[in-house]
C-alpha atoms as a PDB file:
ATOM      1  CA  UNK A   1     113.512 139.605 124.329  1.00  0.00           C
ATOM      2  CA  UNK A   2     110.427 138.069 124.330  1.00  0.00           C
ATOM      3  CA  UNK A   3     107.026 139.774 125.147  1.00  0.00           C
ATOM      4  CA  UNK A   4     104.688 138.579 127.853  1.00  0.00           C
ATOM      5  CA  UNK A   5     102.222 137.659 125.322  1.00  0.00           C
ATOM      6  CA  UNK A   6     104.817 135.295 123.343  1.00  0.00           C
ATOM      7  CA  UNK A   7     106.132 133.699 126.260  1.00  0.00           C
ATOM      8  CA  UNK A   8     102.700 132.994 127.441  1.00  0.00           C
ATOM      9  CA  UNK A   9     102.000 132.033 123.987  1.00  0.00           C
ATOM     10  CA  UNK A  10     105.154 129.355 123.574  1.00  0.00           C
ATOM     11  CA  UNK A  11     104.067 128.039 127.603  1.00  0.00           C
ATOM     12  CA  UNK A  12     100.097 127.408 126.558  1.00  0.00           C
ATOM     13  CA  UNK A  13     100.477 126.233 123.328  1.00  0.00           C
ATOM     14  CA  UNK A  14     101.280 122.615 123.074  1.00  0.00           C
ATOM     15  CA  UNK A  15     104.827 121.808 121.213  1.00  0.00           C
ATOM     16  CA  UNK A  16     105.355 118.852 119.000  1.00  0.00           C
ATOM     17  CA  UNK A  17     107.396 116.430 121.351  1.00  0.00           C
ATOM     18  CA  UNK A  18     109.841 113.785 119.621  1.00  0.00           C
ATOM     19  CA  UNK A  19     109.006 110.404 120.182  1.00  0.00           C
ATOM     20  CA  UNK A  20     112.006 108.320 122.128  1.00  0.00           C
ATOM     21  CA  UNK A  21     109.813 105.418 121.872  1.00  0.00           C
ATOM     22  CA  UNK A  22     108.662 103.188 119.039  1.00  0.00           C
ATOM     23  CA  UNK A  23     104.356 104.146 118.691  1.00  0.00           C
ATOM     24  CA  UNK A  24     102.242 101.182 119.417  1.00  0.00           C
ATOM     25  CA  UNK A  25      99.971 100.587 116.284  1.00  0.00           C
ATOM     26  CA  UNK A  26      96.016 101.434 117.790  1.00  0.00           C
ATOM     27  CA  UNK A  27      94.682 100.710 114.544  1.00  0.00           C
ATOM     28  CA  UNK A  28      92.236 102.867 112.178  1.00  0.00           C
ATOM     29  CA  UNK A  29      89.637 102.455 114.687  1.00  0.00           C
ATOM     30  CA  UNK A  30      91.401 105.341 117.259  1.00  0.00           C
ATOM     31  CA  UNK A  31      91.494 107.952 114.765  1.00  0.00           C
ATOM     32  CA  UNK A  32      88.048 106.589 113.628  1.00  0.00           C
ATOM     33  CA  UNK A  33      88.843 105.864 110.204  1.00  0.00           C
ATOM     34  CA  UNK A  34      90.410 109.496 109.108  1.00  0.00           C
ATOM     35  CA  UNK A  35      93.549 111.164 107.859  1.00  0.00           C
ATOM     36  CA  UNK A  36      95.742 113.092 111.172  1.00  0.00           C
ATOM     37  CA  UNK A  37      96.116 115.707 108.885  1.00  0.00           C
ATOM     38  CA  UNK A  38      93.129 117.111 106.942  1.00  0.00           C
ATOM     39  CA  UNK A  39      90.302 114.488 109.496  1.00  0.00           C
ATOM     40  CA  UNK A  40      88.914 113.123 105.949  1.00  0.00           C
ATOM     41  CA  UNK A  41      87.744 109.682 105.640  1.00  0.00           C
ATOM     42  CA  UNK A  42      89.231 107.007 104.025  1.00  0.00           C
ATOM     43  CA  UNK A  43      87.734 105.801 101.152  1.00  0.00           C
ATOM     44  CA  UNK A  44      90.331 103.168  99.970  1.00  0.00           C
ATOM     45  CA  UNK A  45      93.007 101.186 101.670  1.00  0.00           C
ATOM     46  CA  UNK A  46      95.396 102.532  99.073  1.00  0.00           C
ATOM     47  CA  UNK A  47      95.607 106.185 100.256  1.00  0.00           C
ATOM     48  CA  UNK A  48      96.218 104.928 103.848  1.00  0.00           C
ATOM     49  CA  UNK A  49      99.776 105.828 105.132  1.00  0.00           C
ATOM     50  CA  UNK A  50     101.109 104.780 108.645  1.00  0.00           C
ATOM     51  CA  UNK A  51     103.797 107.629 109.698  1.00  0.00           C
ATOM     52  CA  UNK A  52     106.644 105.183 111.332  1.00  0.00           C
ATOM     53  CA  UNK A  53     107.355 108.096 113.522  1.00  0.00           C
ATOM     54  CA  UNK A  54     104.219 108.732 115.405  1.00  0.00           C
ATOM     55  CA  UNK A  55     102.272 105.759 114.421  1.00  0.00           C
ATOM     56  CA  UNK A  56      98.893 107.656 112.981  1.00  0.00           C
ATOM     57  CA  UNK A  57      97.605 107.363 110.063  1.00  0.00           C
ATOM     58  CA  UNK A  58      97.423 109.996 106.921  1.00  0.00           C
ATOM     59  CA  UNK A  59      96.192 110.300 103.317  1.00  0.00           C
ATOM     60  CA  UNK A  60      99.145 111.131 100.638  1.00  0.00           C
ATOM     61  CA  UNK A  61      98.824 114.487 101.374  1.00  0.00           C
ATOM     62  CA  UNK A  62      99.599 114.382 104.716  1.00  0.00           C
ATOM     63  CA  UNK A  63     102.908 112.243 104.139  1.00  0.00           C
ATOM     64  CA  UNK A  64     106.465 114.125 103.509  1.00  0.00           C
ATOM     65  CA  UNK A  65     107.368 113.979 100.158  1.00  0.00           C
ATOM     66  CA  UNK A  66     110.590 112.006 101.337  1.00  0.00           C
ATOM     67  CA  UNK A  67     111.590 109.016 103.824  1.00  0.00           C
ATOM     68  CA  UNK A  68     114.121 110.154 106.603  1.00  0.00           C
ATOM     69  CA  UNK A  69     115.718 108.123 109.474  1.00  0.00           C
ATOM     70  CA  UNK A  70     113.615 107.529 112.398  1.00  0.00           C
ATOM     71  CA  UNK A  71     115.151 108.440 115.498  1.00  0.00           C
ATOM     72  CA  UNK A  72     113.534 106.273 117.843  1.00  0.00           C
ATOM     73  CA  UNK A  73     114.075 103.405 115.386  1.00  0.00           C
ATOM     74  CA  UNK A  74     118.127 104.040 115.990  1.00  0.00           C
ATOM     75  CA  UNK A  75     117.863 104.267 119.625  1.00  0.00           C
ATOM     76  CA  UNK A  76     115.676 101.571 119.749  1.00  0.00           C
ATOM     77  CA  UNK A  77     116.831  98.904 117.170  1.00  0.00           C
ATOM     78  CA  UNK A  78     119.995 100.394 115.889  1.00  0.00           C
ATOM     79  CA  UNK A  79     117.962 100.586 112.532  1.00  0.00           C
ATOM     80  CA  UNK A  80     118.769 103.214 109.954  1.00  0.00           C
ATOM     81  CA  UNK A  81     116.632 102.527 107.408  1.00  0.00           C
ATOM     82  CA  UNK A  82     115.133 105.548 106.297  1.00  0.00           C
ATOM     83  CA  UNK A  83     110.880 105.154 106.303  1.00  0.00           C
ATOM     84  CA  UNK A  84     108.030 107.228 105.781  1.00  0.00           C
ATOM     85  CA  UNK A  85     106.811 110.126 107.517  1.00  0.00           C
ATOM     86  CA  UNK A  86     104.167 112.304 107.904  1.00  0.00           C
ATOM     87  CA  UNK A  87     104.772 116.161 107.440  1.00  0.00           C
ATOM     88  CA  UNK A  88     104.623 117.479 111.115  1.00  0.00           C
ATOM     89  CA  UNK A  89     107.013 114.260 111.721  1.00  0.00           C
ATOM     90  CA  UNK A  90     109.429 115.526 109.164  1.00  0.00           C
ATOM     91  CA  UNK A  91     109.335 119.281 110.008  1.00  0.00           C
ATOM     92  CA  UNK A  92     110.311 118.183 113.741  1.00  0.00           C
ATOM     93  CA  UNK A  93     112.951 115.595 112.889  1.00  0.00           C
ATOM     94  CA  UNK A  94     114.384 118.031 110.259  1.00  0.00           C
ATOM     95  CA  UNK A  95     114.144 120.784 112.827  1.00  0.00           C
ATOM     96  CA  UNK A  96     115.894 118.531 115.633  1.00  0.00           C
ATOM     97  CA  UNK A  97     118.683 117.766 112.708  1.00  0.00           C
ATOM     98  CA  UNK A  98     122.363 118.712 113.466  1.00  0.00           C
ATOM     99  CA  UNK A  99     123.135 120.963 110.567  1.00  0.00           C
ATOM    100  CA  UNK A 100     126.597 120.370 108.980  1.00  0.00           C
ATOM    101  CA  UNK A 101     128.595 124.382 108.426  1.00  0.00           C
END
């Protein structure tokens, strides 16, 4: 069982929430030119990464090491092409994963 502490812990705290819907692009401008992850600015358009899950932007670092299939991209557009991710995006889809026995 849980403790009083942990369930009020688990109610305040704010869980990651899988996107159903495709994220509108807002642009560099919204996160005012920094990473999601680590809040450092970019310096160069080439460490700039869009996550296709959640739409915000993030240097390498902040981007899962692989691409995965974007659920809101199959219930949306039937498309299964797998893209890239950042890493709280790929902990949550992994985590929401059926798991084969």
């Amino acid at each position: 069982f849980l403790s009083v502490f942990e369930r009020f812990q688990r109610a305040v705290t704010p869980q990651p929430r899988l996107r159903l819907d495709l994220p509108v692009d807002l642009g560099l401008l919204a996160q005012s030119f920094q990473c999601a992850h680590c809040h450092t600015e970019f310096n160069q358009v080439e460490d700039i990464n869009r996550c296709a899950a959640c739409g915000q932007y993030y240097c390498p670092e902040g981007m899962a090491d692989e691409s995965m299939v974007i659920p809101a991209r199959v219930l949306n557009n039937w498309e299964w092409k797998p893209a890239l991710v950042c890493l709280p995006c790929s902990t949550l889809i992994t985590d929401l994963s059926p798991t084969t026995v």
